[in-house]
Protein backbone atom coordinates (compact mmCIF):
# COMPACT_ATOMS: atom_id res chain seq x y z
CA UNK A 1 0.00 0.00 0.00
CA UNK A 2 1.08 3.59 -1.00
CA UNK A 3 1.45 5.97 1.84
CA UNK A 4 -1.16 8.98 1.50
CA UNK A 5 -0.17 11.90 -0.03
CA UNK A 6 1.52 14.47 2.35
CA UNK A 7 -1.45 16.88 1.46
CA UNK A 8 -4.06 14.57 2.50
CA UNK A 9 -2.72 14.44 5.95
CA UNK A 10 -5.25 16.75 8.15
CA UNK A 11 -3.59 17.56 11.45
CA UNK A 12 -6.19 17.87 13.87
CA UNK A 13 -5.81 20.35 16.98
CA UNK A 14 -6.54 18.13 20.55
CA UNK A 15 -9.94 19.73 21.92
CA UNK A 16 -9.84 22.45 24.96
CA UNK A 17 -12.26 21.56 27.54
CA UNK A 18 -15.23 23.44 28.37
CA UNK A 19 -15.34 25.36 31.35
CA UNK A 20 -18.77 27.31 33.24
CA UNK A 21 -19.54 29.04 36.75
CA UNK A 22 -18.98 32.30 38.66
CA UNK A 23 -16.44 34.49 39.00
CA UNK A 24 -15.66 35.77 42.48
CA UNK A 25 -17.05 39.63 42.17
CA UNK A 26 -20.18 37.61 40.93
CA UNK A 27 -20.43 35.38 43.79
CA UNK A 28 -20.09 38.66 45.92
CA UNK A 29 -23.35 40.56 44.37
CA UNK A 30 -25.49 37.48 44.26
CA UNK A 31 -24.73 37.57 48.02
CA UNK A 32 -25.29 41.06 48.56
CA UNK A 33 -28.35 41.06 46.30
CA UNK A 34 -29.88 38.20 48.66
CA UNK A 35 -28.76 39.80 51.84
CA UNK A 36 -31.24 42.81 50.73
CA UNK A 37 -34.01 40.85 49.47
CA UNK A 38 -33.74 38.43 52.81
CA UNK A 39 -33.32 41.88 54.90
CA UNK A 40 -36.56 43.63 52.96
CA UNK A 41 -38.86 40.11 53.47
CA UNK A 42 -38.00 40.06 56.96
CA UNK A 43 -38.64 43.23 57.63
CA UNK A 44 -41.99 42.87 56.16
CA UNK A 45 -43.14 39.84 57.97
CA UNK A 46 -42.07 41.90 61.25
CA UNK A 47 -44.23 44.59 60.59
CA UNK A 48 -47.11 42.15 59.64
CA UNK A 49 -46.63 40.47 63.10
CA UNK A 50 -46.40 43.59 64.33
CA UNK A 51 -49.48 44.84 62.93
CA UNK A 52 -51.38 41.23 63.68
CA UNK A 53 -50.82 41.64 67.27
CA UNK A 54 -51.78 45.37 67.31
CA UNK A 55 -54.65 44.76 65.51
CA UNK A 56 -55.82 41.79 68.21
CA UNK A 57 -55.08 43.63 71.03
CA UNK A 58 -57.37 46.48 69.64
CA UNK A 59 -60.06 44.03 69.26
CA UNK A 60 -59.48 42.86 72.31
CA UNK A 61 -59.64 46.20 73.86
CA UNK A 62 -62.97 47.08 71.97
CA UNK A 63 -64.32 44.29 73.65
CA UNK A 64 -63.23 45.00 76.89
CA UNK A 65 -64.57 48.23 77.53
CA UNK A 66 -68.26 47.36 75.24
CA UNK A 67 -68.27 44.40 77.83
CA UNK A 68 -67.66 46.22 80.71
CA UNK A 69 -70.13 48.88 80.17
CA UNK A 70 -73.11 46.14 79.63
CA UNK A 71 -72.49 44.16 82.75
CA UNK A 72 -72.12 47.49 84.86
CA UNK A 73 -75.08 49.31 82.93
CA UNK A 74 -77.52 46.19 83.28
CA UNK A 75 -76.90 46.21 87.15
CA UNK A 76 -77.68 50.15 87.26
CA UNK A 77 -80.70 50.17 85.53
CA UNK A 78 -82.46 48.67 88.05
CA UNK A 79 -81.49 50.16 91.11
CA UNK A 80 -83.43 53.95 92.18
CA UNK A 81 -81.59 56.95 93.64
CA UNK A 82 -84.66 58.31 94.54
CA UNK A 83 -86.02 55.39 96.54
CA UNK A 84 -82.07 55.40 98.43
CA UNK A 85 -80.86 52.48 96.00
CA UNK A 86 -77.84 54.58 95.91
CA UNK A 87 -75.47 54.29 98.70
CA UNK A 88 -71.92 56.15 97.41
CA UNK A 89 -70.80 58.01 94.81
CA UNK A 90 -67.45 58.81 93.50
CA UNK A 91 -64.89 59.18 90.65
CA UNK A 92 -63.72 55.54 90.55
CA UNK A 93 -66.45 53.47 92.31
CA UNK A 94 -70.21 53.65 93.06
CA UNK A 95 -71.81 51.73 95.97
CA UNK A 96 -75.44 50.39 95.24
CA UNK A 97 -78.24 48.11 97.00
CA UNK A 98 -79.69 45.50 93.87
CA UNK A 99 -82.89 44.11 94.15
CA UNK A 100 -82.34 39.96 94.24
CA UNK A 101 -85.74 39.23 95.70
CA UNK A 102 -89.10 41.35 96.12
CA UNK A 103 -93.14 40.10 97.42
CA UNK A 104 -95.99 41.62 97.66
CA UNK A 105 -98.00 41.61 101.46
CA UNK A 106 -101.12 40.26 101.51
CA UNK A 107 -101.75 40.03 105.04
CA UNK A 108 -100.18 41.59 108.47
CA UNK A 109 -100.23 38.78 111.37
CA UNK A 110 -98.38 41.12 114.28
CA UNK A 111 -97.13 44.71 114.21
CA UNK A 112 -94.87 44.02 117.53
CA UNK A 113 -93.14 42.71 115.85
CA UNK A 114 -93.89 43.58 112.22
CA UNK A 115 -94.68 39.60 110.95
CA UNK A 116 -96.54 39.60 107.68
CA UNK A 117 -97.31 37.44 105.34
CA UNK A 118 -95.73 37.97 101.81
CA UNK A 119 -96.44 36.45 97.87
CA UNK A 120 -93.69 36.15 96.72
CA UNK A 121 -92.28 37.04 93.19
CA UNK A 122 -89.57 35.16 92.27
CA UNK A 123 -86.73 33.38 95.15
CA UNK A 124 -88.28 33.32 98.52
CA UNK A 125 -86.51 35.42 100.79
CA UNK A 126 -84.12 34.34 103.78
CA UNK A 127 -83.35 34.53 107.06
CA UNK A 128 -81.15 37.51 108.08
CA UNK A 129 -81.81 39.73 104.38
CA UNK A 130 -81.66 43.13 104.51
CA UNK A 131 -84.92 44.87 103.49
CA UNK A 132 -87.17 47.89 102.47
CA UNK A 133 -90.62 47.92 102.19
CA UNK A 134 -93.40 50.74 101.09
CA UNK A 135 -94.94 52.57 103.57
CA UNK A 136 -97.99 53.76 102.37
CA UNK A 137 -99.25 56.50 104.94
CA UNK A 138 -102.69 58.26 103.34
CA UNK A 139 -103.80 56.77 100.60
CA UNK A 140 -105.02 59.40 99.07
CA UNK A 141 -101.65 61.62 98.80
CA UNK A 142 -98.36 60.05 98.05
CA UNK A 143 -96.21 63.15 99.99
CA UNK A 144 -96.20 61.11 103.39
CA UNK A 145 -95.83 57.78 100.98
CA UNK A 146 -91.52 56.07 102.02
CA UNK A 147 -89.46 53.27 102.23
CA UNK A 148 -88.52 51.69 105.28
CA UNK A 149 -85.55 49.63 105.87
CA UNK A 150 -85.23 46.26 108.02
CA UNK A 151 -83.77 43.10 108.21
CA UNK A 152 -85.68 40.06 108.62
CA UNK A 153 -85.63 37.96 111.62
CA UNK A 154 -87.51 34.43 110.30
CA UNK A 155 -88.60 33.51 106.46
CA UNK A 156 -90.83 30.64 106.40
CA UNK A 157 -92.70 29.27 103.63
CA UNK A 158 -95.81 27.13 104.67
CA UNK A 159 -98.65 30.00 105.23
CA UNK A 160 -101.00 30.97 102.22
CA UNK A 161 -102.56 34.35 101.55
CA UNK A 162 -106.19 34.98 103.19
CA UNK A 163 -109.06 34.52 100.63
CA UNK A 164 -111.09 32.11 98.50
CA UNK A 165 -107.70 31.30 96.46
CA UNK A 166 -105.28 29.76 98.26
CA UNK A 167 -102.01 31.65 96.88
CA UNK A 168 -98.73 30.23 98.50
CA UNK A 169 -96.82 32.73 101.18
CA UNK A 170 -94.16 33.46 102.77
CA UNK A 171 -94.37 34.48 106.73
CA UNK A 172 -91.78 37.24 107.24
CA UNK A 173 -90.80 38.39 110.66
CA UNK A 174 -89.04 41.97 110.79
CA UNK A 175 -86.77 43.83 112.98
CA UNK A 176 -87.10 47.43 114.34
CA UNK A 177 -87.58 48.88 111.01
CA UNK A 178 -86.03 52.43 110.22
CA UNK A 179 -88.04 54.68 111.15
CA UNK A 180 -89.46 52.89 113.72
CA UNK A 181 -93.26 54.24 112.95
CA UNK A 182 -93.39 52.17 110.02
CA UNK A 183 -94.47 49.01 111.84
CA UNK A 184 -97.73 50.73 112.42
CA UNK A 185 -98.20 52.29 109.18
CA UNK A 186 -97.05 49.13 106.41
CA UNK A 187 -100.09 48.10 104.81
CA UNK A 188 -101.77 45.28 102.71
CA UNK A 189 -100.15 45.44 99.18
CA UNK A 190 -97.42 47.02 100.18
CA UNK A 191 -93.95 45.84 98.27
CA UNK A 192 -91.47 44.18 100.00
CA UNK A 193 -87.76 44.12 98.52
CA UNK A 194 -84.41 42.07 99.41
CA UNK A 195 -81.66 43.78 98.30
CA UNK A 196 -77.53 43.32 98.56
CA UNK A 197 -75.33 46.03 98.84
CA UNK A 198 -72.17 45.68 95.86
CA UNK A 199 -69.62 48.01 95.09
CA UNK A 200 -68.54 49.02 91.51
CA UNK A 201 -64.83 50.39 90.50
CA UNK A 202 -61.89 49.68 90.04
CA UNK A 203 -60.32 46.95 91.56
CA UNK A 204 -57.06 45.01 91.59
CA UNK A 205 -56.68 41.35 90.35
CA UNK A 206 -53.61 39.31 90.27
CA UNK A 207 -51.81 42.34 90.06
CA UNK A 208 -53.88 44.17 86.60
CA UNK A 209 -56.90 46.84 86.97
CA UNK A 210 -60.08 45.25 86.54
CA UNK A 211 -63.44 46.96 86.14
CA UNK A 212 -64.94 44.88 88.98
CA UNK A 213 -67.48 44.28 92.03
CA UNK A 214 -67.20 44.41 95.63
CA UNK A 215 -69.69 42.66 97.73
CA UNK A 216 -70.67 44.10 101.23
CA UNK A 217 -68.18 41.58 102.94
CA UNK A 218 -65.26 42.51 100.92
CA UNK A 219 -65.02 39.67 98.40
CA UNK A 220 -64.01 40.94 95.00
CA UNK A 221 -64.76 39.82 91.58
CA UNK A 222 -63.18 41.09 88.31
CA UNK A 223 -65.89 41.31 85.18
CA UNK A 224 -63.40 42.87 82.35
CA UNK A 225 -60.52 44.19 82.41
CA UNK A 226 -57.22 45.07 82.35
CA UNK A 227 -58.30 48.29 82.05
CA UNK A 228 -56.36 51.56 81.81
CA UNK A 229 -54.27 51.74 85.36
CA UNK A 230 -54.80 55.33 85.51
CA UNK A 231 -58.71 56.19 84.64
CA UNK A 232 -59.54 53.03 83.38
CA UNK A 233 -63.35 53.42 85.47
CA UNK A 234 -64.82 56.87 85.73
CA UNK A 235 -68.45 57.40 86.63
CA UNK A 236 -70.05 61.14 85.95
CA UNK A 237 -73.69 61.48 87.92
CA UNK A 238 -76.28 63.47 86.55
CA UNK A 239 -79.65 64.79 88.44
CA UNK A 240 -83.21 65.06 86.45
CA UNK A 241 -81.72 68.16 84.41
CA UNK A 242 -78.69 66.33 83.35
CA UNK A 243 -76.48 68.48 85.74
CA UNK A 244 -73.95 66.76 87.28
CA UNK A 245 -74.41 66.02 90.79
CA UNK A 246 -73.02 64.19 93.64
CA UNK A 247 -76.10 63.58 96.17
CA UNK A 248 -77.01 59.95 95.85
CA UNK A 249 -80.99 60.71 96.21
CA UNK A 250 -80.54 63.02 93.34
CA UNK A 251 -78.73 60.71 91.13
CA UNK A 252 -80.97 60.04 87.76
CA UNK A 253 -78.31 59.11 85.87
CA UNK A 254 -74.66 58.19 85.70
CA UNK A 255 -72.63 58.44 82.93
CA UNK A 256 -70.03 55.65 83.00
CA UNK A 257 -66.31 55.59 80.88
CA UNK A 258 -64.27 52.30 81.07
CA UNK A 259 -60.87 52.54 79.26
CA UNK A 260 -58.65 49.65 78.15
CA UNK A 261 -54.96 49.89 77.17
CA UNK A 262 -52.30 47.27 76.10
CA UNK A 263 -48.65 47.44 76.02
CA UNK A 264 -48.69 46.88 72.03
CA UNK A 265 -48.53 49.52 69.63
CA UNK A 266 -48.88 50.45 66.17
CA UNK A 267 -46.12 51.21 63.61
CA UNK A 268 -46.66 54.93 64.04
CA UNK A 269 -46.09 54.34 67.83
CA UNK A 270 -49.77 55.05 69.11
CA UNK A 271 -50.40 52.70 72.38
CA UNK A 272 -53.50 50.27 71.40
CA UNK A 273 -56.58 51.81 73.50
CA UNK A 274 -59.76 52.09 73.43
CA UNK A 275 -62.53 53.65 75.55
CA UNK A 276 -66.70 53.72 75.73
CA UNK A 277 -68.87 56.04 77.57
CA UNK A 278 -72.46 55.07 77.89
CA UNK A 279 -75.45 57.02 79.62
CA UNK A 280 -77.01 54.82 81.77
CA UNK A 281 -80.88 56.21 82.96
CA UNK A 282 -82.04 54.62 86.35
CA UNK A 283 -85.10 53.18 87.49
CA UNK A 284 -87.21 56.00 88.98
């Protein structure tokens, strides 16, 4: 065999490997790029979380000081300054006698002392309740008409009132009532009522300001709260002509603020409150 020809011989150049990846300044802005974008996210979810609790807590708040207000309000409404439901008044607290149970006398047994015999509307009443009862003087003028207060000595339940219905009763037996002339003067129909005595304000629970109640032997229970430390309970009383005044027999109605606060705040920096004022117009 011939050898080839010297200009058929193709002389072929070995082959460079490919090479592909990053150079070092590139490396160095990916990194910096990231570091903002990670910064920018995070800083966004903070603020969200931020805003998320902020937001609760003022919902929280809200509800606070709504709630507060109807529990309060639907106690007031029922109690009278004018008939001495009233005990106290001030800035942080008032001091009132409830109605828990009330009857109706349908006959007098005694008058020394005072033991009548009672229909009663709703719970029977107990031994030892404090009570006042409608002293109906003339019956034809209401200007010598009171209440008289008392406590009662015996409740039993086994009597019925007089008549051709036999409608269940109660046999009450009184102490020296207040004034002492009402004994002789109570009459048949005449409303009897049980009351306790509570306290309203603000009071201290495990350490936070509640909006709470007192009751006459010193036991306290917290209803909402916390409230505002400072003026979280303010009550404002008003006579018939909306004036403010602070005579309990005057006392038509008291206009009640409860405040709530939190330690959260909004971006701007504004401490997540809230506050509610309601007019609350007594039984008269």
């Amino acid at each position: 065999m011939s050898p080839r020809p010297a200009d058929a011989i193709v002389q072929r150049a070995p082959l460079q490997a490919t090479r592909s990846g990053f150079t070092l300044v590139e490396l160095l802005v990916v990194v910096v790029i990231s570091t903002i974008v990670l910064g920018a996210i995070v800083q966004i979810l903070v603020s969200n979380q931020r805003l998320y609790t902020a937001t609760t807590e003022q919902v929280l708040a809200q509800q606070t000081v709504r709630a507060g207000v109807e529990i309060v309000a639907q106690e007031l409404r029922e109690v009278s300054g004018e008939l001495g439901d009233i005990l106290s008044v001030a800035d942080a607290e008032v001091q009132v006698r409830t109605v828990r149970r009330a009857g109706i006398v349908c006959a007098i047994d005694n008058r020394a002392p005072l033991t009548v015999r009672a229909q009663i509307r709703g719970q029977p009443f107990s031994e030892g309740d404090p009570v006042t009862f409608f002293v109906d003087n003339d019956v034809d003028t209401a200007v010598d008409d009171y209440w008289a207060t008392s406590s009662l000595i015996s409740a039993d339940g086994t009597s019925v009132c007089p008549g051709a219905a036999e409608i269940p009763a109660q046999v009450i037996q009184f102490a020296d009532p207040t004034p002492s002339a009402a004994a002789a003067q109570v009459r048949v129909g005449a409303l009897v009522r049980a009351f306790e005595t509570f306290t309203y304000g603000l009071i201290t629970f495990d350490g936070e300001p509640y909006l709470g109640r007192s009751d006459a032997d010193g036991t306290e229970t917290p209803l909402v709260g916390p409230v505002d430390a400072g003026d979280g309970v303010e009550f404002v009383y008003r006579d018939a002509a909306g004036t403010i005044t602070t005579t309990p027999a005057d006392v038509r109605i008291i206009e009640l603020t409860v405040r709530s606060s939190s330690q959260a705040r909004f971006a701007n920096g504004r401490v997540v409150a809230d506050s509610l004022t309601r007019l609350i117009h007594l039984r008269n």
